[in-house]
C-alpha atoms as a PDB file:
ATOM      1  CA  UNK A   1       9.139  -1.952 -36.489  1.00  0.00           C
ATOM      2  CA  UNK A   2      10.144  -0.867 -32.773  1.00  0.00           C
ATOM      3  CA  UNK A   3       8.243  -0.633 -30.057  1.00  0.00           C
ATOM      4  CA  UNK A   4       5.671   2.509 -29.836  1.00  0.00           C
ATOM      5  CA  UNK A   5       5.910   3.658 -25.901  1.00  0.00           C
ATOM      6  CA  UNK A   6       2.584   5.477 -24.783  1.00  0.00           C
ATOM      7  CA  UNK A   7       1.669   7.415 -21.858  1.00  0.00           C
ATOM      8  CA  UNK A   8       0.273   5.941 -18.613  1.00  0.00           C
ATOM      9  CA  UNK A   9      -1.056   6.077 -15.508  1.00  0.00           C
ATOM     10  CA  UNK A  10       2.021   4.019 -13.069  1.00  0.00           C
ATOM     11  CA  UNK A  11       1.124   2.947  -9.358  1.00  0.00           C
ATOM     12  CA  UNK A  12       3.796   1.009  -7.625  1.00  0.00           C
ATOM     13  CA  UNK A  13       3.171  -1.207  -4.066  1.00  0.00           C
ATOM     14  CA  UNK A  14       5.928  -2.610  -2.612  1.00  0.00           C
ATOM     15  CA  UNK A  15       5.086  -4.709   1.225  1.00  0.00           C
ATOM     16  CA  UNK A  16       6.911  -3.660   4.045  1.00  0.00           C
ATOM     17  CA  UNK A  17       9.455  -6.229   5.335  1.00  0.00           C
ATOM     18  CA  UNK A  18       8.928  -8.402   2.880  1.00  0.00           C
ATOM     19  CA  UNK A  19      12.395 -10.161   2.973  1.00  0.00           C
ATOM     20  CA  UNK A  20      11.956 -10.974   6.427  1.00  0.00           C
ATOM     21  CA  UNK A  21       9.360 -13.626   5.922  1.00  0.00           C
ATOM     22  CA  UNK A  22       9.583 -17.207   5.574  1.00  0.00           C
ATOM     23  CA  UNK A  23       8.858 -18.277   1.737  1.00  0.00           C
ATOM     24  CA  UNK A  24       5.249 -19.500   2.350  1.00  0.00           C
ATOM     25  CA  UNK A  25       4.359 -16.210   4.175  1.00  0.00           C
ATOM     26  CA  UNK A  26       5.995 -14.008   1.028  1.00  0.00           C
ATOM     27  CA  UNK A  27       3.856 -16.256  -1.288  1.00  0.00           C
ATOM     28  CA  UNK A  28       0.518 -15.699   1.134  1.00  0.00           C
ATOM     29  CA  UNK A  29       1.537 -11.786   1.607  1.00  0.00           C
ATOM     30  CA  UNK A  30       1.221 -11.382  -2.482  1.00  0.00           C
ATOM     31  CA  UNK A  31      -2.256 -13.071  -2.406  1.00  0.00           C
ATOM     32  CA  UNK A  32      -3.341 -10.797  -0.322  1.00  0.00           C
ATOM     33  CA  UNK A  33      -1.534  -7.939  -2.069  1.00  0.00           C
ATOM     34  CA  UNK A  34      -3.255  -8.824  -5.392  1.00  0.00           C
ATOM     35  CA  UNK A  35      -6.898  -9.464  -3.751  1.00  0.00           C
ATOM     36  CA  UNK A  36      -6.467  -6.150  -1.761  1.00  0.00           C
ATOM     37  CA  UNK A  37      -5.572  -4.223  -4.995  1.00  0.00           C
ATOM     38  CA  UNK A  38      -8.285  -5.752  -6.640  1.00  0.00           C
ATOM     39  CA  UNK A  39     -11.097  -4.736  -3.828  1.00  0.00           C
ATOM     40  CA  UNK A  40      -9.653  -0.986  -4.123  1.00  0.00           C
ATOM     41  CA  UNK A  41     -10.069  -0.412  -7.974  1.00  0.00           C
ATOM     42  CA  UNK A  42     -13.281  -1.556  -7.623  1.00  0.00           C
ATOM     43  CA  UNK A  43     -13.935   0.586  -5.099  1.00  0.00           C
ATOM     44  CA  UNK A  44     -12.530   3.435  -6.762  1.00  0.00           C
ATOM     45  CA  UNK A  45     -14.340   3.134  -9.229  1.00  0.00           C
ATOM     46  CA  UNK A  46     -11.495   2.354 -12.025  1.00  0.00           C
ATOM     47  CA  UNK A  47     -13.150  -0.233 -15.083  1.00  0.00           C
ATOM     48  CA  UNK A  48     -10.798  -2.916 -15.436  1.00  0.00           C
ATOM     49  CA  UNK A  49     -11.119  -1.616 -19.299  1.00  0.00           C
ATOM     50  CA  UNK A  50      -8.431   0.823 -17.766  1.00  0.00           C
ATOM     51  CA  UNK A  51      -6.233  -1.048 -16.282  1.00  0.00           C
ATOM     52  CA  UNK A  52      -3.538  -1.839 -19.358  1.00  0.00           C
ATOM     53  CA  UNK A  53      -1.508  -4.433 -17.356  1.00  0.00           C
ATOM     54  CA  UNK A  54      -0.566  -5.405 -13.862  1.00  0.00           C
ATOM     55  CA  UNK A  55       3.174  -6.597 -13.337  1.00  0.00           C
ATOM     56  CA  UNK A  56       4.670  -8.513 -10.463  1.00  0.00           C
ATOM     57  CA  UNK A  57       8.037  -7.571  -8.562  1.00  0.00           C
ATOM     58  CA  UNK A  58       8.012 -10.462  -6.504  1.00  0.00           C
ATOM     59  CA  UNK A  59       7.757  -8.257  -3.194  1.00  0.00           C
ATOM     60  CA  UNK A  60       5.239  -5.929  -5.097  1.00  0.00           C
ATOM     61  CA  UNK A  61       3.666  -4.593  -8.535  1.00  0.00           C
ATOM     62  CA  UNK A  62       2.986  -2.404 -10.484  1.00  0.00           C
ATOM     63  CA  UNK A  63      -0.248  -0.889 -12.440  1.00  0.00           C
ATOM     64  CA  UNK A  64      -0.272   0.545 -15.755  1.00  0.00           C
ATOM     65  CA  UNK A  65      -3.563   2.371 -15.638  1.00  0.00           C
ATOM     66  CA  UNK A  66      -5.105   4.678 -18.810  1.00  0.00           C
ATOM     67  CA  UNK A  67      -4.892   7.870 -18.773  1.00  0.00           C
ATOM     68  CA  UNK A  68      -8.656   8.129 -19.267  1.00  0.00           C
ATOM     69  CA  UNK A  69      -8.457   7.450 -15.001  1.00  0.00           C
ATOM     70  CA  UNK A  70      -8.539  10.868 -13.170  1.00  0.00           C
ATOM     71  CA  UNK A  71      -5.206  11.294 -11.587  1.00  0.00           C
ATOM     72  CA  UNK A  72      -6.589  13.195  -9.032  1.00  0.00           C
ATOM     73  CA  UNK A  73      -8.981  10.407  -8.718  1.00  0.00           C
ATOM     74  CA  UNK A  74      -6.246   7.540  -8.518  1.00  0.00           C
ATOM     75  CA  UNK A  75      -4.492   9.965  -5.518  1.00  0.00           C
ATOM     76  CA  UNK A  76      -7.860  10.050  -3.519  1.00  0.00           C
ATOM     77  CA  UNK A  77     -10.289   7.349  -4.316  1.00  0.00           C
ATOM     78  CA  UNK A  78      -8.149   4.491  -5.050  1.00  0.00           C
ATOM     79  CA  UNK A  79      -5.397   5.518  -2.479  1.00  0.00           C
ATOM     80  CA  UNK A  80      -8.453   6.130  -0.243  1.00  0.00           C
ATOM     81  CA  UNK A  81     -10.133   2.467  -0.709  1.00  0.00           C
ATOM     82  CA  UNK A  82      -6.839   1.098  -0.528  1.00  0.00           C
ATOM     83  CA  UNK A  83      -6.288   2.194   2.954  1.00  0.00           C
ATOM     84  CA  UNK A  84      -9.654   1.018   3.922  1.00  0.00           C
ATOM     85  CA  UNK A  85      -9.042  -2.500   2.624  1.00  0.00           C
ATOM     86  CA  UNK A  86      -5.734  -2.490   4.546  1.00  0.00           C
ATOM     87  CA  UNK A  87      -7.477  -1.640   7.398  1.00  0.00           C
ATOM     88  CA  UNK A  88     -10.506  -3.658   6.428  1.00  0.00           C
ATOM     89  CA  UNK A  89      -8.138  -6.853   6.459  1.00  0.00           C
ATOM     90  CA  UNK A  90      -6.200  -6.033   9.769  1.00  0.00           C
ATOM     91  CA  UNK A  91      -8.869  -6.438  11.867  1.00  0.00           C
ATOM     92  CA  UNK A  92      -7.625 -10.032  12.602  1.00  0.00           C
ATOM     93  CA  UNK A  93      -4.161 -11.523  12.429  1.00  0.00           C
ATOM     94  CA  UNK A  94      -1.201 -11.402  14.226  1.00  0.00           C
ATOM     95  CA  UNK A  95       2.197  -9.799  13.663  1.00  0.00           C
ATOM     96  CA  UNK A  96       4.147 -12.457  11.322  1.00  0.00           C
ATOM     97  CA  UNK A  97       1.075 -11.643   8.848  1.00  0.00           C
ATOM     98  CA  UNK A  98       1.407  -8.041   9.325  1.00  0.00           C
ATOM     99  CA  UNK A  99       0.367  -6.566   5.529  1.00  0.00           C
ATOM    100  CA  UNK A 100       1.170  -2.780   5.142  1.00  0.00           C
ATOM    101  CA  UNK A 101       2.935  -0.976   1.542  1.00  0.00           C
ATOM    102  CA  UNK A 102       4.318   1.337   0.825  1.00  0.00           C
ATOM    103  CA  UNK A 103       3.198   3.130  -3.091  1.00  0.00           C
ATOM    104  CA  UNK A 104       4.230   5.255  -5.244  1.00  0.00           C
ATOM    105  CA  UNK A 105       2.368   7.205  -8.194  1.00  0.00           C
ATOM    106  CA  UNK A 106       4.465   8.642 -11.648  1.00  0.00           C
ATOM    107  CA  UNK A 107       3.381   9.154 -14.950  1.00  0.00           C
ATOM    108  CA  UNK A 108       4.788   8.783 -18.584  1.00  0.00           C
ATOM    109  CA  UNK A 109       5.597   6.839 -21.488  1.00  0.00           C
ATOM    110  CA  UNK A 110       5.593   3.075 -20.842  1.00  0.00           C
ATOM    111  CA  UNK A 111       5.954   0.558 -24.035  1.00  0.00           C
ATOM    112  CA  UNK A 112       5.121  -3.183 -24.143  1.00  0.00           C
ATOM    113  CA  UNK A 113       8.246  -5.141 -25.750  1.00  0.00           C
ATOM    114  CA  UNK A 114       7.170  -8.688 -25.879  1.00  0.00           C
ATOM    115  CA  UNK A 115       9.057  -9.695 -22.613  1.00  0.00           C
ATOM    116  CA  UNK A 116       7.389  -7.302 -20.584  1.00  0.00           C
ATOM    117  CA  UNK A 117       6.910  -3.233 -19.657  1.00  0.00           C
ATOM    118  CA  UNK A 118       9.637  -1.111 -20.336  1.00  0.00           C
ATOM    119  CA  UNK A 119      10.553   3.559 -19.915  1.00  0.00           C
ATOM    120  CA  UNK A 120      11.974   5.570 -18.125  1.00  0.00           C
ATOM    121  CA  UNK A 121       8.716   6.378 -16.191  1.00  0.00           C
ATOM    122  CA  UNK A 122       8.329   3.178 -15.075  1.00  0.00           C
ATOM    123  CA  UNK A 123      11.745   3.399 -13.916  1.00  0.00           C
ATOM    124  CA  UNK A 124      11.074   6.309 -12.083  1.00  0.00           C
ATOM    125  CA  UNK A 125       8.502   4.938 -10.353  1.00  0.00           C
ATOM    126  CA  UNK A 126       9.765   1.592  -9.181  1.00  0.00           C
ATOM    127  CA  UNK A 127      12.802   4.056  -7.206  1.00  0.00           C
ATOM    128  CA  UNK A 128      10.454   6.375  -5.841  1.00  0.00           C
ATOM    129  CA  UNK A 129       8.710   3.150  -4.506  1.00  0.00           C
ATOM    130  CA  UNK A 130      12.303   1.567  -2.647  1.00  0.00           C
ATOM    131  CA  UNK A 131      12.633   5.968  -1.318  1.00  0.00           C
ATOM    132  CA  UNK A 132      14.491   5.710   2.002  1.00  0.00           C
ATOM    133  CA  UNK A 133      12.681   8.376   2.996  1.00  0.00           C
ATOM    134  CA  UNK A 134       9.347   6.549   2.296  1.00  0.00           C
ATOM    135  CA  UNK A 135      10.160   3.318   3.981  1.00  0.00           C
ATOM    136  CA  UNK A 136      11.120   5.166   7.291  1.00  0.00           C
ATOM    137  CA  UNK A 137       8.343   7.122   6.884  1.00  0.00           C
ATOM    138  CA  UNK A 138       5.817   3.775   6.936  1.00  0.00           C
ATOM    139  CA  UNK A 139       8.111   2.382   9.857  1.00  0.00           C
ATOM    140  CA  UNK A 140       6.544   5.554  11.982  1.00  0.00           C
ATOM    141  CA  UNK A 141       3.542   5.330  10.473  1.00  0.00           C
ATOM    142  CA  UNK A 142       1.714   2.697  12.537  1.00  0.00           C
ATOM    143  CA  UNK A 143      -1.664   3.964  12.543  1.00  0.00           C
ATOM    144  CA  UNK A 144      -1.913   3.540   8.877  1.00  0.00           C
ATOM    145  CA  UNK A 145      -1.771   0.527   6.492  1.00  0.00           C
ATOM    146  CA  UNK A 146       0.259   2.681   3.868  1.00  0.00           C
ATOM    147  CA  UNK A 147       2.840   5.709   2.775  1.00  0.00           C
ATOM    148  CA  UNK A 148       2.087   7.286  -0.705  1.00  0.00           C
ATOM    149  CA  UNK A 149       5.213   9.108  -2.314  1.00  0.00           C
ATOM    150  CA  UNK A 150       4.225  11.300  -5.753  1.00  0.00           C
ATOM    151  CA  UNK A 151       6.946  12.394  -8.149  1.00  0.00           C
ATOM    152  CA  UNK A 152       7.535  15.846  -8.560  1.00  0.00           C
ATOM    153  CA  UNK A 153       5.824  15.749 -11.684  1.00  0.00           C
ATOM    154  CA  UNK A 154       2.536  14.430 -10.380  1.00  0.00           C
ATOM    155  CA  UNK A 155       2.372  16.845  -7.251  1.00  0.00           C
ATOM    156  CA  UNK A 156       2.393  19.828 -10.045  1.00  0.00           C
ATOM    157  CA  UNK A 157      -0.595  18.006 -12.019  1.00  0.00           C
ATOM    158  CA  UNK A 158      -2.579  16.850  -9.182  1.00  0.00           C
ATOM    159  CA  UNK A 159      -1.681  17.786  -5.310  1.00  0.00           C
ATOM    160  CA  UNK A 160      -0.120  21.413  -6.312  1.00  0.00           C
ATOM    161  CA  UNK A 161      -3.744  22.336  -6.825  1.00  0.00           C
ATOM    162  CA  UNK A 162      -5.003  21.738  -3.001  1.00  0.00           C
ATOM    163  CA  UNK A 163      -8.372  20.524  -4.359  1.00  0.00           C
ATOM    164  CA  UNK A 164     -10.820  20.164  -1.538  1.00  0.00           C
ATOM    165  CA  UNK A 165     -10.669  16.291  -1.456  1.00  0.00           C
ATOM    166  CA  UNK A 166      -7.129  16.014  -1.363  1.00  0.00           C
ATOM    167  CA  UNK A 167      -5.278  19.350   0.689  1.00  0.00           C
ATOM    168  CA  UNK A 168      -1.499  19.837  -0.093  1.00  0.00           C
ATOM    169  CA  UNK A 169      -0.484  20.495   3.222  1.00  0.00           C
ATOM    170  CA  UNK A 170      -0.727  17.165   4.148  1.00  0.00           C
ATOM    171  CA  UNK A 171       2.651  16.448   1.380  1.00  0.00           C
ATOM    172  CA  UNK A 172       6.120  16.824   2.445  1.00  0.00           C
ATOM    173  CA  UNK A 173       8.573  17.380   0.430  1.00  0.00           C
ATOM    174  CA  UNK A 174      11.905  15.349   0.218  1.00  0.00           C
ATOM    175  CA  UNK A 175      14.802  14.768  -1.805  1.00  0.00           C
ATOM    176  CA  UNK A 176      14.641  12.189  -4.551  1.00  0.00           C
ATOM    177  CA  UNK A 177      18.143  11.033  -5.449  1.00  0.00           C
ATOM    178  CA  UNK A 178      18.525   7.698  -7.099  1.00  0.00           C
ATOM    179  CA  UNK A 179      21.376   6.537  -9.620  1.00  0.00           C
ATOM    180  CA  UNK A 180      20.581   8.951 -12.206  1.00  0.00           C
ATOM    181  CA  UNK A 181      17.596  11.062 -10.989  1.00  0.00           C
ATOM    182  CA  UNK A 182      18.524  14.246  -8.768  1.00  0.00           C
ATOM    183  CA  UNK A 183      14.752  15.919  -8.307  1.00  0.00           C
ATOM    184  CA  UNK A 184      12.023  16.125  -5.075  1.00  0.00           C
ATOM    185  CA  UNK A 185       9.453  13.744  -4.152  1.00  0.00           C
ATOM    186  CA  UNK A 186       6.083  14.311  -2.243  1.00  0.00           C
ATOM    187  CA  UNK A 187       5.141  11.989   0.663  1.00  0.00           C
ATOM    188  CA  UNK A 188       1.668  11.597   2.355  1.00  0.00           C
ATOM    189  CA  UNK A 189       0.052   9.395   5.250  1.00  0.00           C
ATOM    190  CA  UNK A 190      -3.604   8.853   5.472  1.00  0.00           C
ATOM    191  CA  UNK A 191      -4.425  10.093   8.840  1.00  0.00           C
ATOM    192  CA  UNK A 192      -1.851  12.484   9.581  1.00  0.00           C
ATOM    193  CA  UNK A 193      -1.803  15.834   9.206  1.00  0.00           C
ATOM    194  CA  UNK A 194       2.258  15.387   7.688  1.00  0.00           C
ATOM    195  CA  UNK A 195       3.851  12.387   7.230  1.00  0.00           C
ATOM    196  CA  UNK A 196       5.651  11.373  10.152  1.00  0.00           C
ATOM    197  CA  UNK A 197       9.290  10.222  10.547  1.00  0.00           C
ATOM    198  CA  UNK A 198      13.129  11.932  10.203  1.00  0.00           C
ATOM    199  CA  UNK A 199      12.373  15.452  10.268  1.00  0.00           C
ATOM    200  CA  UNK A 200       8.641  15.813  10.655  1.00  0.00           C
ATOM    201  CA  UNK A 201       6.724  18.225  12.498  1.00  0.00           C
ATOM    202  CA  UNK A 202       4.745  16.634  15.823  1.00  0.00           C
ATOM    203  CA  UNK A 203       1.337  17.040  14.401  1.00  0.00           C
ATOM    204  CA  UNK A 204      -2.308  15.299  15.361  1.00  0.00           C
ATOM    205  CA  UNK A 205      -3.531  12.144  14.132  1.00  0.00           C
ATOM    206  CA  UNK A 206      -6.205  12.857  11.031  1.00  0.00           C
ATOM    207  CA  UNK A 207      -8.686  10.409   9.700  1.00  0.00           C
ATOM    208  CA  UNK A 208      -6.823   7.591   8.821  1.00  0.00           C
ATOM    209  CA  UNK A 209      -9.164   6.832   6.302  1.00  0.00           C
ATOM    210  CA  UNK A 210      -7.423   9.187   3.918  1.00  0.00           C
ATOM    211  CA  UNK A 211      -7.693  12.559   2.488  1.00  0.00           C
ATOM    212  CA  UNK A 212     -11.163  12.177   0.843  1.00  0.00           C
ATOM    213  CA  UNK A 213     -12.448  11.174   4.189  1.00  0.00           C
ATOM    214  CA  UNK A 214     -10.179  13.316   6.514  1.00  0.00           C
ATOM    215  CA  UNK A 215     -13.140  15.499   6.686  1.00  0.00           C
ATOM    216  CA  UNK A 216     -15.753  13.776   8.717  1.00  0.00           C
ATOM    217  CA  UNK A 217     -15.159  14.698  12.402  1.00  0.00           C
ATOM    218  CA  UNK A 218     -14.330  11.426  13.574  1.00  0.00           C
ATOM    219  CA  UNK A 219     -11.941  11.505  16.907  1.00  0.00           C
ATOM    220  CA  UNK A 220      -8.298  10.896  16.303  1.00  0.00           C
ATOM    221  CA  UNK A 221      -7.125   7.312  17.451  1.00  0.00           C
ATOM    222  CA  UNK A 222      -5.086   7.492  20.633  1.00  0.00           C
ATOM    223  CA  UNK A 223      -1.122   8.428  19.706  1.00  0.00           C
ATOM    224  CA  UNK A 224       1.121   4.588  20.309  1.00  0.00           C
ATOM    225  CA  UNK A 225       4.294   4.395  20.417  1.00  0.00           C
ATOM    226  CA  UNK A 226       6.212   5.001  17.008  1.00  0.00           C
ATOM    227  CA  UNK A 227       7.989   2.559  14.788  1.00  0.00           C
ATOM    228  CA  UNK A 228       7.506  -0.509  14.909  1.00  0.00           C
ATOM    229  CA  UNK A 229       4.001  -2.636  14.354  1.00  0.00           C
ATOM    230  CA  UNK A 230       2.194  -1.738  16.901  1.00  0.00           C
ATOM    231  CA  UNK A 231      -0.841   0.225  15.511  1.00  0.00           C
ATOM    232  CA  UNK A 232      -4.331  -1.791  14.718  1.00  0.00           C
ATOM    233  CA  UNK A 233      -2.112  -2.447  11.394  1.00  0.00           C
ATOM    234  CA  UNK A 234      -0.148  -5.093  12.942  1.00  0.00           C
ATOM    235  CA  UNK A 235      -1.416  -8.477  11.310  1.00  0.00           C
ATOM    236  CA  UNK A 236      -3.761  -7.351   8.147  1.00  0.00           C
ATOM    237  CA  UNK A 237      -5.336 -10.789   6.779  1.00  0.00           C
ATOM    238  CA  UNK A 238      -7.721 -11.548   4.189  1.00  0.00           C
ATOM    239  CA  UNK A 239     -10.009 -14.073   4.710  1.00  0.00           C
ATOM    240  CA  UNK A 240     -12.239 -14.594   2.016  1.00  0.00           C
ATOM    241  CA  UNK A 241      -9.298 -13.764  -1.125  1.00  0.00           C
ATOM    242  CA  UNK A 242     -11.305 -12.027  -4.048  1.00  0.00           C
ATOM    243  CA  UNK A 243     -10.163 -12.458  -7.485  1.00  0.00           C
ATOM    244  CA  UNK A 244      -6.899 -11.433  -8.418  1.00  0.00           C
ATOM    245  CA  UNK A 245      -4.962 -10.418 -11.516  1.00  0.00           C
ATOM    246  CA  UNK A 246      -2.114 -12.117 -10.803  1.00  0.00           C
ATOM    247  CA  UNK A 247       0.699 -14.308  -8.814  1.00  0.00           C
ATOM    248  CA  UNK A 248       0.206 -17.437  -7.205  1.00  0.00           C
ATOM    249  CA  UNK A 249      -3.305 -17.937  -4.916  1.00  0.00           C
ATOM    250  CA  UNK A 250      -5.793 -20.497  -4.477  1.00  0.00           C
ATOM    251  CA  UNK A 251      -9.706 -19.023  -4.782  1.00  0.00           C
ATOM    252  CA  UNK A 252     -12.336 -19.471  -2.962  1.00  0.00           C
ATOM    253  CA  UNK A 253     -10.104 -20.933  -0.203  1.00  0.00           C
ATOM    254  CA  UNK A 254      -9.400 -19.646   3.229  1.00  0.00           C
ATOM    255  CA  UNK A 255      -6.191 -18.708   4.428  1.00  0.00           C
ATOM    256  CA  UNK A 256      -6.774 -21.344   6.974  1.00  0.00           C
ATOM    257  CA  UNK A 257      -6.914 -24.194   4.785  1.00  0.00           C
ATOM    258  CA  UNK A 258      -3.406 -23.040   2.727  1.00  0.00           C
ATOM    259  CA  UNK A 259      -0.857 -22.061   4.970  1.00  0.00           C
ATOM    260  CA  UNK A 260      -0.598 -23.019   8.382  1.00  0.00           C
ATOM    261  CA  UNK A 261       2.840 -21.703  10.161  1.00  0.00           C
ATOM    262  CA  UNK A 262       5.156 -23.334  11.217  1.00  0.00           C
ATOM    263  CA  UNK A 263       4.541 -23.233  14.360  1.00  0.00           C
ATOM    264  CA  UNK A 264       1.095 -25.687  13.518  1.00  0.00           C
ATOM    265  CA  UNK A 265      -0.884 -21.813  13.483  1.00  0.00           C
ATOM    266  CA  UNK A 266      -2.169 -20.350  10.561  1.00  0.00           C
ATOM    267  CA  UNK A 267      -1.217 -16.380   9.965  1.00  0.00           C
ATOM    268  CA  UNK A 268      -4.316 -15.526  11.513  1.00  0.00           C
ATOM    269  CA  UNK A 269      -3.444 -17.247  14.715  1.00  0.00           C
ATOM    270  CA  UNK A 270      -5.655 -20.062  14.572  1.00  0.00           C
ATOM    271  CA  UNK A 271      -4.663 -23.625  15.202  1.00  0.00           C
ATOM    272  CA  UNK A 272      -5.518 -26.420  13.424  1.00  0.00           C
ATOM    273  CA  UNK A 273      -7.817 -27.779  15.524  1.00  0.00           C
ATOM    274  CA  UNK A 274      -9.538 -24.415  15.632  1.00  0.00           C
ATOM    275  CA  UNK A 275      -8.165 -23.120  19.005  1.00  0.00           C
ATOM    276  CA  UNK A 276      -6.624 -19.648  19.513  1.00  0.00           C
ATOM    277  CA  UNK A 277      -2.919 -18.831  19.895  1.00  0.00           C
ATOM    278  CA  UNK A 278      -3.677 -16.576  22.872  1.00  0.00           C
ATOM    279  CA  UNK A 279      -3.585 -13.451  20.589  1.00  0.00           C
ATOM    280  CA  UNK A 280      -5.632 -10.546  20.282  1.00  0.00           C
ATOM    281  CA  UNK A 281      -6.875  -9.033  17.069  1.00  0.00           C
ATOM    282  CA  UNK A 282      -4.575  -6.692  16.802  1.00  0.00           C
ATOM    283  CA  UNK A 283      -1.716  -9.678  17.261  1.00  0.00           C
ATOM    284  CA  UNK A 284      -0.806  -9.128  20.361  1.00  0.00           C
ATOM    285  CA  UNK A 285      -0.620 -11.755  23.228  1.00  0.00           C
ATOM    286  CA  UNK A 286      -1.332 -12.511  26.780  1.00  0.00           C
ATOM    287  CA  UNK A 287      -3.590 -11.615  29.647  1.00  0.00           C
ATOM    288  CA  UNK A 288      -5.530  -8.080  29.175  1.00  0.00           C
ATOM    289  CA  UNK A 289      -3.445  -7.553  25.831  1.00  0.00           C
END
């Protein structure tokens, strides 16, 4: 009998720079990734009864979520809380620990073959994550832990409809060319009015909480210098990892007491024997950083 494929939610994170960092820092980065993703589907809201499976792509993963979940409810809730945990773990840290993704949120038929996931949409999903457009779109985002892109498909279902919570004019539309695919793809940034980058209009700061929150009248953070890491993103940490689904972590134990750098510092810039590095929170270093 061959496999049945059935239709899902897909979410796709990939971390930003990933192949830059040493091999104990890639394999700290995706406990954090997994414990972060964990905190925001709780704070969506999302039962874990939905979640069908969780896959690892070794710089990322992927959710296969039910389509009992709200879409528009995955595009502002859980994109929502998982800004806020981004910026909820960047409070302290230092650039070489510097956590931001960039996701990306399809739909379709997925089916389970033994080995692992396998469909088109899934497909889909994983290029629209790797979008050029996307990744230099996060490079200019630096007041925000994270670029969403949305297929074409998904703007139609869900953004299309400029529901209160989540206002369409904060997508832009780009092309969406990959190997076979030839169609358009949506990006959005939590706290900007467009998505900055190649292209974009010079717009004010929103929110950066994210649409659902864009809304509560809180001043925009001063404007820094694009590109680069140098927004109050650079060096997200989490200290106290929650559960996770998956990938290699140790519970219930500080970053800390895993892995130090190589340097003798841990990633959040704390030496062994407890003493700073001479950075700020923010990661950066010297007198009046």
């Amino acid at each position: 009998m061959g496999i049945k494929p059935r239709y899902h939610l897909i979410v796709v994170l990939d971390i930003e720079r990933f192949g830059s960092r040493t091999d104990p820092l890639q394999q700290w980065l995706r406990e954090r990734l997994y414990a972060i993703v964990d905190e925001a589907l709780r704070e969506a809201g999302i039962d874990p009864t939905d979640l069908e499976a969780i896959g690892d792509r070794g710089d990322g993963c992927f959710l296969l979520i039910r389509p009992t979940v709200s879409k528009l409810d995955l595009t502002t809730r859980f994109v929502d809380a998982l800004q806020a945990s981004l910026r909820g773990h960047a409070q302290r840290g230092n650039e070489r620990s510097a956590l931001r993704v960039r996701v990306a949120l399809h739909a379709g038929d997925v089916a389970q073959d033994g080995r692992g996931w396998v469909g088109e949409a899934l497909n889909t999903a994983c290029r629209l994550v790797d979008l050029d457009a996307l990744r230099t779109t996060l490079a200019a985002a630096d007041r925000s832990g994270l670029a969403l892109a949305v297929s074409s498909d998904w703007h139609s279902a869900v953004v299309h409809h400029d529901y209160p919570e989540l206002p369409a004019a904060g997508f832009r539309e780009v092309p969406f060319e990959a190997k076979e695919i030839r169609s358009h793809a949506w990006l959005y940034v939590p706290g900007y009015d467009e998505p900055p980058g190649p292209g974009a209009p010079t717009a004010a700061p929103r929110n950066p909480a994210g649409p659902a929150r864009a809304a509560t009248g809180s001043a925009p953070a001063p404007a820094r210098p694009s590109g680069g890491n140098h927004g109050p993103f650079a060096g997200a940490v989490f200290h106290n990892p929650q559960r996770v689904y998956g990938g290699d972590h140790y519970e219930g134990v500080t970053p800390a007491e895993v892995r130090p750098g190589h340097d003798g510092t841990s990633y959040d810039g704390t030496s062994h024997d407890g003493t700073s590095d001479g950075r700020t929170s923010d990661g950066r270093t010297g007198a009046g950083a």
